[in-house]
Protein backbone atom coordinates (compact mmCIF):
# COMPACT_ATOMS: atom_id res chain seq x y z
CA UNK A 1 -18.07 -15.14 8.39
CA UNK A 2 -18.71 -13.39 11.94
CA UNK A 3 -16.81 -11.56 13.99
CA UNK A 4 -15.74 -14.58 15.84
CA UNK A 5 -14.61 -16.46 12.54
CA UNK A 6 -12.97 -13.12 11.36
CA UNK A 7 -11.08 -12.92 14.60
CA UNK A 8 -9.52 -16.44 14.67
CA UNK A 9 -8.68 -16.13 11.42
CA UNK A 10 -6.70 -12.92 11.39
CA UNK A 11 -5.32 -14.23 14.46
CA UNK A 12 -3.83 -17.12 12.96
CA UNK A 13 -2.73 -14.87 10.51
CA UNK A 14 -0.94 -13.06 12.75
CA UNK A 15 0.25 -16.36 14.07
CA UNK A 16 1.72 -17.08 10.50
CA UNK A 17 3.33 -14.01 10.00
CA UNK A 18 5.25 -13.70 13.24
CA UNK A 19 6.55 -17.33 13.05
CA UNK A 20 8.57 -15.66 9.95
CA UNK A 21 10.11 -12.75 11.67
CA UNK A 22 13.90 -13.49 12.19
CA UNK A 23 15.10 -14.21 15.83
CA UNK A 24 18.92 -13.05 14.85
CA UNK A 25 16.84 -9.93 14.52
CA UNK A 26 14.87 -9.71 17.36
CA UNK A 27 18.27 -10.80 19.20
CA UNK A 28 19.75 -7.88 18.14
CA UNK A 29 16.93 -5.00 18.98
CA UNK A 30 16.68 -6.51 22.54
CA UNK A 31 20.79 -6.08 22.61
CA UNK A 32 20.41 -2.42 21.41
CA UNK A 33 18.08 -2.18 23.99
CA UNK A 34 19.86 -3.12 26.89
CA UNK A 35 22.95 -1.14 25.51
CA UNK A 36 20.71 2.24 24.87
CA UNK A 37 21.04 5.16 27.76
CA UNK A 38 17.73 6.12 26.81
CA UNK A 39 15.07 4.13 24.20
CA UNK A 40 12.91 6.38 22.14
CA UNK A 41 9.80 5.21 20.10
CA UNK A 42 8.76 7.30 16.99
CA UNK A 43 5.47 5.70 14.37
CA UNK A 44 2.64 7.44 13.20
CA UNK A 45 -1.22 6.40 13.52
CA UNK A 46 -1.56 2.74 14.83
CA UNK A 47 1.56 2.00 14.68
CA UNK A 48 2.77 4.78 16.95
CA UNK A 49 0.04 3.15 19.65
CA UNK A 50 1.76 -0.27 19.30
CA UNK A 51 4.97 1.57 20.21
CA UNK A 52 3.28 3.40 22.89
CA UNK A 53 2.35 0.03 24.74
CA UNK A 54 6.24 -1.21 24.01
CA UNK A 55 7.85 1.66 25.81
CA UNK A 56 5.44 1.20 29.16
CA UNK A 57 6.76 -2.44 28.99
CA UNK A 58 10.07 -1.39 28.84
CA UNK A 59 9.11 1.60 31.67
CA UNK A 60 7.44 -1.39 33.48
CA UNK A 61 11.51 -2.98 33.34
CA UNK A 62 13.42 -0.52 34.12
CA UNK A 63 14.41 0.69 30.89
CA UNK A 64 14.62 4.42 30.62
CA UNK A 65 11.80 5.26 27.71
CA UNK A 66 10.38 7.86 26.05
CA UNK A 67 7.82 8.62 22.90
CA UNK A 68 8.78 11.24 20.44
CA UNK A 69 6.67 14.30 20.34
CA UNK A 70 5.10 13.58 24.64
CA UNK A 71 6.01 17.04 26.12
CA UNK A 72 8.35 15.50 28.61
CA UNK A 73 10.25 13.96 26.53
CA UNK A 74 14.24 14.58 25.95
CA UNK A 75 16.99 15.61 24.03
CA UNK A 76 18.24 12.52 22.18
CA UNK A 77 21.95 12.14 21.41
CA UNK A 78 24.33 9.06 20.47
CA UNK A 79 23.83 7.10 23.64
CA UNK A 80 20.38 6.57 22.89
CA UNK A 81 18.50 4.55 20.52
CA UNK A 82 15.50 5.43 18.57
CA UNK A 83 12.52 2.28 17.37
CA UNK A 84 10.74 3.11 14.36
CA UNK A 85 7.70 1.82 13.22
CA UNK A 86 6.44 1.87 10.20
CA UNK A 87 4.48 -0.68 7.62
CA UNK A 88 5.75 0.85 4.22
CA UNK A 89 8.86 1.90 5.59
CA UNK A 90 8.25 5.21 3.80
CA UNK A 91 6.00 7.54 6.19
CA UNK A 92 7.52 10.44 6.12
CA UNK A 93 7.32 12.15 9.23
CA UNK A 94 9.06 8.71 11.03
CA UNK A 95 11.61 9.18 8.26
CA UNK A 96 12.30 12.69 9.43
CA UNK A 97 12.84 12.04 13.06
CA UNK A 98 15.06 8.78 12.25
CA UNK A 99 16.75 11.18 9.86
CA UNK A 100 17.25 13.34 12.72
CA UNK A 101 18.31 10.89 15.19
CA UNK A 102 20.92 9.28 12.98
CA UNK A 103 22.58 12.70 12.64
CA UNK A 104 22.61 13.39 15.97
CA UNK A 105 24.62 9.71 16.39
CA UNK A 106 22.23 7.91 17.74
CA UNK A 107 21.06 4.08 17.17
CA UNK A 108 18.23 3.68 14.58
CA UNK A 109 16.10 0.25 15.25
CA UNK A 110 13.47 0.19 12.92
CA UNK A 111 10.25 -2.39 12.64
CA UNK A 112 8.89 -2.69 8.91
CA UNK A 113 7.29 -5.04 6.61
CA UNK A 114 10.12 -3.45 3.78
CA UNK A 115 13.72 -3.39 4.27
CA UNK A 116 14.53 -2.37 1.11
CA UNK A 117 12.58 1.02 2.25
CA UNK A 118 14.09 4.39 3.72
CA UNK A 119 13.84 3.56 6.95
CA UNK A 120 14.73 -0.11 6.28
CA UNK A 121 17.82 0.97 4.39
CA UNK A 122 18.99 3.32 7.51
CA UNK A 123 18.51 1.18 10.05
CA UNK A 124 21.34 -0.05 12.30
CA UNK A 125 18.64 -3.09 13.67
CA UNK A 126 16.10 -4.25 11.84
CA UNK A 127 13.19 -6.16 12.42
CA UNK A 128 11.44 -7.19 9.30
CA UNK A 129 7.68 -8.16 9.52
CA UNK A 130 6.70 -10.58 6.60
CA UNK A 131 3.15 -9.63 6.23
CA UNK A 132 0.83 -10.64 2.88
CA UNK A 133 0.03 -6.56 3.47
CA UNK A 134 1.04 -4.61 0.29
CA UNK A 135 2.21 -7.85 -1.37
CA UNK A 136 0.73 -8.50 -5.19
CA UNK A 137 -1.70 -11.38 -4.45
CA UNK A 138 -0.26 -12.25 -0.76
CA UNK A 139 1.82 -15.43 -0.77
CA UNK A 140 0.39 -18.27 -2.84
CA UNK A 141 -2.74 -16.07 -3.78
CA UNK A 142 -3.68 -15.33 0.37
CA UNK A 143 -4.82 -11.98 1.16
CA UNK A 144 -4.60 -10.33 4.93
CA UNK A 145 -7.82 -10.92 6.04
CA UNK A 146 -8.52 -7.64 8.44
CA UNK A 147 -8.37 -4.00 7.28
CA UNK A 148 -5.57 -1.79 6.42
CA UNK A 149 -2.01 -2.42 8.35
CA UNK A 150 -3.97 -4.52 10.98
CA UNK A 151 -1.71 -7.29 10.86
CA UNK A 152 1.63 -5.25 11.24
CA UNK A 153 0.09 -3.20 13.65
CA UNK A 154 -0.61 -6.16 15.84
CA UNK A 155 2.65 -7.97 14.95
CA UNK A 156 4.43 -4.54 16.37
CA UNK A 157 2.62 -4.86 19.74
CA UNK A 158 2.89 -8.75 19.87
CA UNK A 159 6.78 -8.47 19.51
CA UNK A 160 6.90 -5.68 22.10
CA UNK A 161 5.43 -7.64 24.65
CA UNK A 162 6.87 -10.72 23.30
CA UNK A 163 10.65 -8.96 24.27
CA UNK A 164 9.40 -8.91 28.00
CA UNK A 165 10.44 -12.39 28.84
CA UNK A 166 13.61 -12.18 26.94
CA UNK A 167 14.90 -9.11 27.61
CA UNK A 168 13.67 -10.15 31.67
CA UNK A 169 15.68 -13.38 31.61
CA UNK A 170 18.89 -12.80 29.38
CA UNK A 171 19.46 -9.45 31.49
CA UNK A 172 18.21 -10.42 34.89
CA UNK A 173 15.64 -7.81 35.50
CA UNK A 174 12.71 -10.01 36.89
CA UNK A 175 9.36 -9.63 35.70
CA UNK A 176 7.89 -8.93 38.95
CA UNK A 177 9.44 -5.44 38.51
CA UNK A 178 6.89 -4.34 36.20
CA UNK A 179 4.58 -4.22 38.85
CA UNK A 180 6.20 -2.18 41.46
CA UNK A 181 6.89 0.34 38.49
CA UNK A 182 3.29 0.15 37.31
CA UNK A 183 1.32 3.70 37.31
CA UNK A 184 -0.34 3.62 41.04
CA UNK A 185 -2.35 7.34 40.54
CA UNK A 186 -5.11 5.34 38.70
C-alpha cells in the first residue's frame, strides 16, 4: 500500500468508527457544555493535542476554556466542567486531575474507547469511542490500520470540531463568531 492507500483507508476507518459513537451522548457533552461556567480539557500525549484544538473551537464560540497544566489557567470548582481524554481510560495522570476535579464538585465529561474504565466509571458524560484499538482481533477479525491510538486520537479531534455546528445552532452562537475571536497577533 502507499501512503495515499494507507490514508483513505484509515480514514474510512475513522469514518466507521465515528458512525458508532452514540448521539444521546454527544447530546449530552454539548449540554454540559453550554451549562459549564468554565470548560477545562485534561489528556495526555496526542490525545491532550486533540483536546487542545477542541478548547480553541470552543474559545473561537464564546465558551470560556481552559487546558489543565497552561500557566494561565484557573482554579476549577463545581460550576465548571472538566473533558477527559483518554484511549484506555486508565492513564493515570488524567485520572488524577478528574479525581481532583470531581472532589472539588465539578462536572467530569470524559471521551474513551472503555467505559467500563476509571475514568469511564466516574464520568458524569460520557462519550464512548468504539474503536477496533485494544480489541482481541478488532471486530470480525479487522485490525486499526494506522499506528498506536491514531484512530481515537483523530476521532477526539473529529468530534470536537464536529460539536461546532451543533453547539452553534442549538444555542444560537453563530459561527461567524469564531472569526472575530480568532488570535489576530499572528
Amino acid at each position: 500500500m502507499n501512503t495515499n492507500e494507507i490514508a483513505v483507508a484509515g480514514a474510512t476507518q475513522l469514518a466507521q468508527c465515528l458512525s458508532r459513537v452514540r448521539e444521546d451522548q454527544l447530546d449530552g457533552l454539548a449540554d454540559a457544555i453550554v451549562a459549564a461556567r468554565g470548560v477545562y480539557v485534561c489528556g495526555a500525549g496526542r490525545s491532550l493535542l486533540m483536546l487542545r484544538c477542541m478548547a480553541m473551537r470552543l474559545m473561537h464560540l464564546g465558551f470560556t476554556s481552559y487546558v489543565v497544566g497552561d500557566t494561565t489557567t484557573p482554579a476549577f470548582d463545581e460550576k465548571d466542567l472538566l473533558i477527559a481524554a483518554s484511549g484506555s481510560g486508565s492513564t493515570s495522570s488524567v485520572v488524577g486531575v478528574a479525581e481532583k476535579a470531581k472532589a472539588l464538585g465539578g462536572t467530569l465529561a470524559v471521551i474513551t474507547t472503555r467505559a467500563d474504565s476509571a475514568l469511564g466509571r466516574m464520568a458524569d458524560h460520557l462519550v464512548e469511542v468504539p474503536t477496533l484499538a485494544d480489541r482481541e482481533g478488532g471486530e470480525g477479525g479487522e485490525r486499526p490500520l494506522l499506528p498506536g491510538g491514531s484512530l481515537f486520537e483523530q476521532a477526539t479531534l473529529l468530534i470536537g470540531d464536529a460539536m461546532v455546528l451543533p453547539l452553534s445552532a442549538r444555542h444560537g452562537i453563530p459561527t461567524d463568531r469564531a472569526f472575530a475571536l480568532h488570535a489576530n497577533l499572528e
